[in-house]
Protein backbone atom coordinates (compact mmCIF):
# COMPACT_ATOMS: atom_id res chain seq x y z
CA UNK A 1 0.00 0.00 0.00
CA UNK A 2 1.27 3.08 -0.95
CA UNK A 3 1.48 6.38 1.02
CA UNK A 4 -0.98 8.13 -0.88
CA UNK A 5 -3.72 5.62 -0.27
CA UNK A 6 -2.79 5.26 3.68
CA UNK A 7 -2.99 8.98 3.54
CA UNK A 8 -6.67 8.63 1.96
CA UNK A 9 -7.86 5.96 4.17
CA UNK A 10 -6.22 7.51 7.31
CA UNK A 11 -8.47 10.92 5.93
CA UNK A 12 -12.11 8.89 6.00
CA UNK A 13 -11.56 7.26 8.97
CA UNK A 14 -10.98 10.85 10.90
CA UNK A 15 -13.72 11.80 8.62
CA UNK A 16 -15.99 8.97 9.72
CA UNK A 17 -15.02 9.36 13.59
CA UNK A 18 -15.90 12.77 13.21
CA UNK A 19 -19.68 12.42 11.90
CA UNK A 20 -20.07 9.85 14.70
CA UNK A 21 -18.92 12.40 17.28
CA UNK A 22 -21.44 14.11 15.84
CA UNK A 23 -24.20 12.20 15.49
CA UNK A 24 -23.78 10.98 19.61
CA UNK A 25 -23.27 14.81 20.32
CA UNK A 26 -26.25 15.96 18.27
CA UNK A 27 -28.70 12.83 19.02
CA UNK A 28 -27.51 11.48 22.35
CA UNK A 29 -25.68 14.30 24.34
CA UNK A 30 -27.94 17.21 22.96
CA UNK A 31 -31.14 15.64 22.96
CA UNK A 32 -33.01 16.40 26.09
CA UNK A 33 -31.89 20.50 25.20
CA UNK A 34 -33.28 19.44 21.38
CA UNK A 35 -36.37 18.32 23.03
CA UNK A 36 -36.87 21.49 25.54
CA UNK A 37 -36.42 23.43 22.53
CA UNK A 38 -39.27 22.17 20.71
CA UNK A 39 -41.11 22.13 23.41
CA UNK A 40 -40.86 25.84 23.76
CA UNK A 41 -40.96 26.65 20.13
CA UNK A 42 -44.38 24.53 20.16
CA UNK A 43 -45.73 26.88 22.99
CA UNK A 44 -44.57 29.90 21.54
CA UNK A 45 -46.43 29.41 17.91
CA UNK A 46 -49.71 28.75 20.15
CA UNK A 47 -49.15 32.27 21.45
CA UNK A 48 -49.31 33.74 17.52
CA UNK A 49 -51.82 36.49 17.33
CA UNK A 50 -52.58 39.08 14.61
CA UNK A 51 -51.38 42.56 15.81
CA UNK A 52 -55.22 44.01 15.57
CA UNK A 53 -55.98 41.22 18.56
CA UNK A 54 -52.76 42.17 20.34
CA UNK A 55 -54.14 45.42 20.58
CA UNK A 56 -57.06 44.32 21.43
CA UNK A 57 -55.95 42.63 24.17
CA UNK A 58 -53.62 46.29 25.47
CA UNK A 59 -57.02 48.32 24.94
CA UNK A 60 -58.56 45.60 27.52
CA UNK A 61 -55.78 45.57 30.08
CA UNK A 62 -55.71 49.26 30.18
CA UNK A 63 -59.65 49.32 30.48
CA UNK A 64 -59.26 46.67 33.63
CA UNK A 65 -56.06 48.62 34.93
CA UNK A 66 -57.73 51.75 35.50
CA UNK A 67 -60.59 49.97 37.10
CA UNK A 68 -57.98 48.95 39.50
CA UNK A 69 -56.64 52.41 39.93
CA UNK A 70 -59.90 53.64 40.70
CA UNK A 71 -60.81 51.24 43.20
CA UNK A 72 -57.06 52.45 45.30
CA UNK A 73 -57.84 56.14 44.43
CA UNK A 74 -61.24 55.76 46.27
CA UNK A 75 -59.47 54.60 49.13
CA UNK A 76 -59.34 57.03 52.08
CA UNK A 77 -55.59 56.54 52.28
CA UNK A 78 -52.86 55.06 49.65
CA UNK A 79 -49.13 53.98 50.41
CA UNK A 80 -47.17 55.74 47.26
CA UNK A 81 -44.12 53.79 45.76
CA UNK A 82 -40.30 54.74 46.89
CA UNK A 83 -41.54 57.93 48.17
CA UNK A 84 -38.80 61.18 48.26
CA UNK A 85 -38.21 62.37 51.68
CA UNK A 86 -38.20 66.39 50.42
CA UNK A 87 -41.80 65.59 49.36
CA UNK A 88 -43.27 66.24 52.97
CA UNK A 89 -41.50 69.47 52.94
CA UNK A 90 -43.39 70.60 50.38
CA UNK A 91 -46.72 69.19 51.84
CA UNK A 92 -45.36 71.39 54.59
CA UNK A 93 -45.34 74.20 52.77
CA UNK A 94 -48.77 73.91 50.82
CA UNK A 95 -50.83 73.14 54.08
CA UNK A 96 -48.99 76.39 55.73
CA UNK A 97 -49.72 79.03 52.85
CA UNK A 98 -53.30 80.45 55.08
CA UNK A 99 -51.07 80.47 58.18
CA UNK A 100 -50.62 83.67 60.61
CA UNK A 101 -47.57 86.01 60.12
CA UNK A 102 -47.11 85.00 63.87
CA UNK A 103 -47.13 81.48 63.15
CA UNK A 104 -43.19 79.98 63.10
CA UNK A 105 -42.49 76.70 62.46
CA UNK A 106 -39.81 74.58 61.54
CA UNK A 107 -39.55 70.98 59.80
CA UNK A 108 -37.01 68.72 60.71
CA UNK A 109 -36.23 65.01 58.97
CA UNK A 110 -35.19 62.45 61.53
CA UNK A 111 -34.23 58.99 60.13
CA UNK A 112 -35.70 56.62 57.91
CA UNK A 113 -36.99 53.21 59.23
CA UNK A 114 -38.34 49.87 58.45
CA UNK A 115 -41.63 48.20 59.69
CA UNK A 116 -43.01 44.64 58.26
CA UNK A 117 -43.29 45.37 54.43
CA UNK A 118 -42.91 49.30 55.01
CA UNK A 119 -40.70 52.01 55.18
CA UNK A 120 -41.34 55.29 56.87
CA UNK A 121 -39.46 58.47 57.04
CA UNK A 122 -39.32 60.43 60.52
CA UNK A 123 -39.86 64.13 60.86
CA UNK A 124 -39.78 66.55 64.24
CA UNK A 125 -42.08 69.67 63.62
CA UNK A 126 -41.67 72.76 65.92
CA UNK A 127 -42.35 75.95 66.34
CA UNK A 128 -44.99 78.73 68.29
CA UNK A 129 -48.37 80.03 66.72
CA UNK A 130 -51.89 80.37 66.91
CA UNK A 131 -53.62 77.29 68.24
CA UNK A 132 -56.11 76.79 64.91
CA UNK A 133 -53.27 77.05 62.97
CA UNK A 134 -51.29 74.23 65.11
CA UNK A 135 -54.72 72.15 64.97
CA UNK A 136 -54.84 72.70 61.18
CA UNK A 137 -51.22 70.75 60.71
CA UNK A 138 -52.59 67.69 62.91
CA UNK A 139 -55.56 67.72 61.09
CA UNK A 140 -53.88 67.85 57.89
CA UNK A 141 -51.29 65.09 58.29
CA UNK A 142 -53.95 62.84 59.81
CA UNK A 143 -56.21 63.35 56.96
CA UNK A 144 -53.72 63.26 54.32
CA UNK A 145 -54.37 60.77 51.07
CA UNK A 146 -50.73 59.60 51.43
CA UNK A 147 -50.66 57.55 54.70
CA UNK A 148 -48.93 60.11 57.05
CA UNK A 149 -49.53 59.00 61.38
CA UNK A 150 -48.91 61.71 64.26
CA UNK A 151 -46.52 59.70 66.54
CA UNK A 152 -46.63 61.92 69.58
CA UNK A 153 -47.63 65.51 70.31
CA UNK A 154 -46.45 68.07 72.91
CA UNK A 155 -48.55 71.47 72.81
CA UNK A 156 -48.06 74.21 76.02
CA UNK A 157 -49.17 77.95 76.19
CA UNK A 158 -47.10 80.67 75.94
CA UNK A 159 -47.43 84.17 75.68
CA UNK A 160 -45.99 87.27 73.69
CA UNK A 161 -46.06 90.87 72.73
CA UNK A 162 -45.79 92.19 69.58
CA UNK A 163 -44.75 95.89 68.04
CA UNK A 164 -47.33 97.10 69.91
CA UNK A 165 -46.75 95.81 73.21
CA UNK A 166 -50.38 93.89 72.15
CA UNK A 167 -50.05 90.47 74.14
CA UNK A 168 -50.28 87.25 71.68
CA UNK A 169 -51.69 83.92 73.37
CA UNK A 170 -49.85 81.50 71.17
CA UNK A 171 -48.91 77.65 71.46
CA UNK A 172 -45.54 76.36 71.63
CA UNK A 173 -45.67 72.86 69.54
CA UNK A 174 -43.82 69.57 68.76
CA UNK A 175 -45.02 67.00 67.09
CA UNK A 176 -43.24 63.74 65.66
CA UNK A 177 -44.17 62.46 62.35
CA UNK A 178 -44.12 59.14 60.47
CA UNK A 179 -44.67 59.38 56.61
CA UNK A 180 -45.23 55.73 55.30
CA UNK A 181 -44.02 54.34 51.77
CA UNK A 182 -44.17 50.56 50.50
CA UNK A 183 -41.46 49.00 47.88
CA UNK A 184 -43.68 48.04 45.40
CA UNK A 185 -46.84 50.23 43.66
CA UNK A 186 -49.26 47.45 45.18
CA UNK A 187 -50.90 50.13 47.71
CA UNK A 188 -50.37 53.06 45.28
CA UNK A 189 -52.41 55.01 42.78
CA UNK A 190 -50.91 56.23 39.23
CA UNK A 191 -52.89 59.64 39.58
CA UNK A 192 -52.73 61.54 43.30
CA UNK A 193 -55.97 63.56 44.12
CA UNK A 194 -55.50 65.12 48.11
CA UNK A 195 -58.39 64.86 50.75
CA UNK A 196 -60.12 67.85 51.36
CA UNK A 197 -57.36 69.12 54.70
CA UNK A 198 -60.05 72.35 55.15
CA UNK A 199 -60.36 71.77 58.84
CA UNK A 200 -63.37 74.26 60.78
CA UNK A 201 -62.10 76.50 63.21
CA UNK A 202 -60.95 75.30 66.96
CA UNK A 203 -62.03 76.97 70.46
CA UNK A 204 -58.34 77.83 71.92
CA UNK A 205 -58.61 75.36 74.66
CA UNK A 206 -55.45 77.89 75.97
CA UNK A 207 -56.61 81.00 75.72
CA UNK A 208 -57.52 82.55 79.10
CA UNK A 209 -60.72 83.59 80.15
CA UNK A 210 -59.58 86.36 82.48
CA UNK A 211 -56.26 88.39 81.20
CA UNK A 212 -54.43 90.89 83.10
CA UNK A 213 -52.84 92.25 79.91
CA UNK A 214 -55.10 94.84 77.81
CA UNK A 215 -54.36 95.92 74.51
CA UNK A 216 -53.55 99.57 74.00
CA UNK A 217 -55.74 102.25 72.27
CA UNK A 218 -53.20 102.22 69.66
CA UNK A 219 -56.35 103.14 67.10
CA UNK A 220 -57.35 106.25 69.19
CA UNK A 221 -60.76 104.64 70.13
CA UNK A 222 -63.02 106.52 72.47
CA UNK A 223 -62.44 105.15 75.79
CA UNK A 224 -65.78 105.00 77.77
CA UNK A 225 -63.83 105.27 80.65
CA UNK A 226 -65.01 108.77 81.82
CA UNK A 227 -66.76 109.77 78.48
CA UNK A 228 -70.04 112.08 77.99
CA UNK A 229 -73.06 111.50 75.95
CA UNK A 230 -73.06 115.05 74.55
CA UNK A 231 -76.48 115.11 72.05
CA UNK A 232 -78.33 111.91 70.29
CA UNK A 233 -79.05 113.10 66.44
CA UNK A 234 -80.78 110.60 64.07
CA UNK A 235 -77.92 109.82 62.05
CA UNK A 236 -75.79 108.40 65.68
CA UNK A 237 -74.89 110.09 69.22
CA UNK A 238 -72.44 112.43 70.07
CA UNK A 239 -70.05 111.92 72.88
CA UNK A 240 -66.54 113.65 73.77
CA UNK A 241 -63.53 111.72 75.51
CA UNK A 242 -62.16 112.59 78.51
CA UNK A 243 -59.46 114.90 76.77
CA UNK A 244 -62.05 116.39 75.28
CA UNK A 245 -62.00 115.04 71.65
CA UNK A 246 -65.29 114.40 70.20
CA UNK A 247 -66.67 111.22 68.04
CA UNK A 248 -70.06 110.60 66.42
CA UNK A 249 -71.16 107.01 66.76
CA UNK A 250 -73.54 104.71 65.53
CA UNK A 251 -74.58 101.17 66.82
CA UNK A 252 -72.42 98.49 66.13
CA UNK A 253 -69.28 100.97 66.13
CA UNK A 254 -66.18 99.81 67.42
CA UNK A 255 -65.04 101.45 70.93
CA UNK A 256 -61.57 100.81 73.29
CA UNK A 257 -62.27 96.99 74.30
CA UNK A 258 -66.13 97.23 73.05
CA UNK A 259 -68.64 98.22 70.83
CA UNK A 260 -71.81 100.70 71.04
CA UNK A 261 -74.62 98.18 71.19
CA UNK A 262 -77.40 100.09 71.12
CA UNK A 263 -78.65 104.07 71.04
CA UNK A 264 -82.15 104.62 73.12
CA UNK A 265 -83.86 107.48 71.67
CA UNK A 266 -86.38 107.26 73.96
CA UNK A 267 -84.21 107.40 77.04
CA UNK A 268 -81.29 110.02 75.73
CA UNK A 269 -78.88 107.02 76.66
CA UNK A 270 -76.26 104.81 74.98
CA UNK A 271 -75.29 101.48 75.73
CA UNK A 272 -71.81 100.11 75.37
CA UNK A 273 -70.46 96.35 75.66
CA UNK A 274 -66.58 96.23 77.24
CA UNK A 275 -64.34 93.52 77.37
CA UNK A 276 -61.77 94.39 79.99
CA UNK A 277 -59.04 91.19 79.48
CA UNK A 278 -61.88 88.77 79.73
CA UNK A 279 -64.77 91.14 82.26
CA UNK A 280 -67.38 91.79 80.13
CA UNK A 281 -69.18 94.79 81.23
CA UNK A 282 -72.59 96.99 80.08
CA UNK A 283 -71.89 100.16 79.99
CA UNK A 284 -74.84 102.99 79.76
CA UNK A 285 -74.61 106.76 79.24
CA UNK A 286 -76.85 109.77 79.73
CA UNK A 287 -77.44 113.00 78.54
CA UNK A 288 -76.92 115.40 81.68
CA UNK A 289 -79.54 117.16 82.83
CA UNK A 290 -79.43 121.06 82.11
CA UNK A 291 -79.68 122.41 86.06
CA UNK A 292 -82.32 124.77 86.38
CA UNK A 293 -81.28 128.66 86.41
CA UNK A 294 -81.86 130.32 89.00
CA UNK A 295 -84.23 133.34 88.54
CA UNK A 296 -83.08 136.87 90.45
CA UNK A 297 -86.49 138.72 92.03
């Protein structure tokens, strides 16, 4: 045999082992992947829709998603999604807009922290104001869409002057605040709409019924307080201060600490109403009598 044909021979066997390699990779190695293949191939050509049914099918699942939504947005309270902890700042802000200029506050985050499937962020409010307006963030946070809970409160009276010397019954607040958020959109709606936070106004549990401070006549009111009923007139009464300056009045007219309540024609009086720090008095004046003269014989 000569060396060409050992060459051929030697070729077709390698050529030969080679296909078989193949054949028990392809057949016997590969075959359960081969199989799986298939198998998924099979399931995926049952899946084969026309693109106006596919469609068809989105229009549908948007219909029954939004049915969804609406069923969380008519919930009194939703979770939101991986909230932002600078977002209760800004509820802050918004609720705080109809506050009084004497009405300080400030907002202060805390730490974040985990509880079963939530997460909720920790803020410290503080600050002095007006007790309605201090009622009005409780309110607010409690009645909030987004699940916000008041975690403790500390409220104590204080009092203050301002540019006037005027004394200011305000409240001294603190109040601790958890703001909730889940990890998934499960509890969440895709569109936001707020509670109504109006809240009606609050008797100052704080405010004192007797006070030893009283406002000054900073207005240049007449002052009751040793005043004369000079003449009644139909269009109001006449009556002179006691430094002698003069004001015409009609009923329902603002005084120092009162009002006029009521002029009696009938009578030749005036009635007033004081509030002296919490005193309410009823105050009535009278024309004088002109004394009778005295006739010379």
């Amino acid at each position: 045999m000569n060396r060409k044909l050992k060459n051929t021979l030697g070729l077709v066997g390698l050529l030969i082992i080679v296909i078989a390699a193949g054949i028990i990779y392809n057949y016997v190695l590969q075959e359960s992947d081969i199989k799986e293949r298939q198998d998924k191939l099979k399931k995926l050509q049952s899946f084969k829709y026309k693109t106006s049914e596919l469609n068809q099918q989105l229009r549908d699942l948007f219909k029954r998603a939004d049915v969804l939504d609406s069923l969380l947005a008519s919930r009194r309270f939703n979770i939101p999604y991986n909230l932002s902890s600078i977002k209760f700042f800004k509820f802050m802000n918004s609720i705080s807009l109809t506050f009084s200029p004497v009405t300080k506050l400030n907002v202060e985050y805390v730490d974040k922290f985990d509880e079963n499937e939530f997460t909720y962020y920790e803020y410290k409010i503080t600050g002095n104001g007006e007790y309605n307006d201090i009622f009005k963030i409780i309110y607010s946070i409690e009645h909030s869409k987004e699940l916000k809970k008041i975690k403790s409160v500390s409220i104590n009276n204080i009092v203050s002057s301002d540019e006037n010397n005027v004394p200011q019954f305000l409240v001294r607040s603190t109040i601790i605040v958890d703001v909730y958020f889940a990890h998934n959109d499960r509890f969440s709606t895709k569109k936001l709409i707020e509670n109504d936070l109006t809240s009606r106004p609050q008797y100052d549990i704080f405010y004192p019924l007797i006070r030893n401070e009283i406002p000054p006549n900073n207005e240049g009111l007449l002052d009751v307080q040793g005043a004369k009923l000079l003449a009644i007139i139909p269009e109001g009464a006449f009556l002179s201060s006691s430094n002698g300056t003069t004001f015409l009045l009609w009923e329902g007219e603002q005084v120092y600490l009162g009002y006029l309540t009521k002029i009696d024609y009938d009578n030749n009086k005036v009635n007033f109403i004081i509030n002296k720090g919490g005193i309410i008095e009823n105050i009535s004046l009278s024309l004088e009598k002109e004394k009778p003269k005295k006739t010379i014989k």
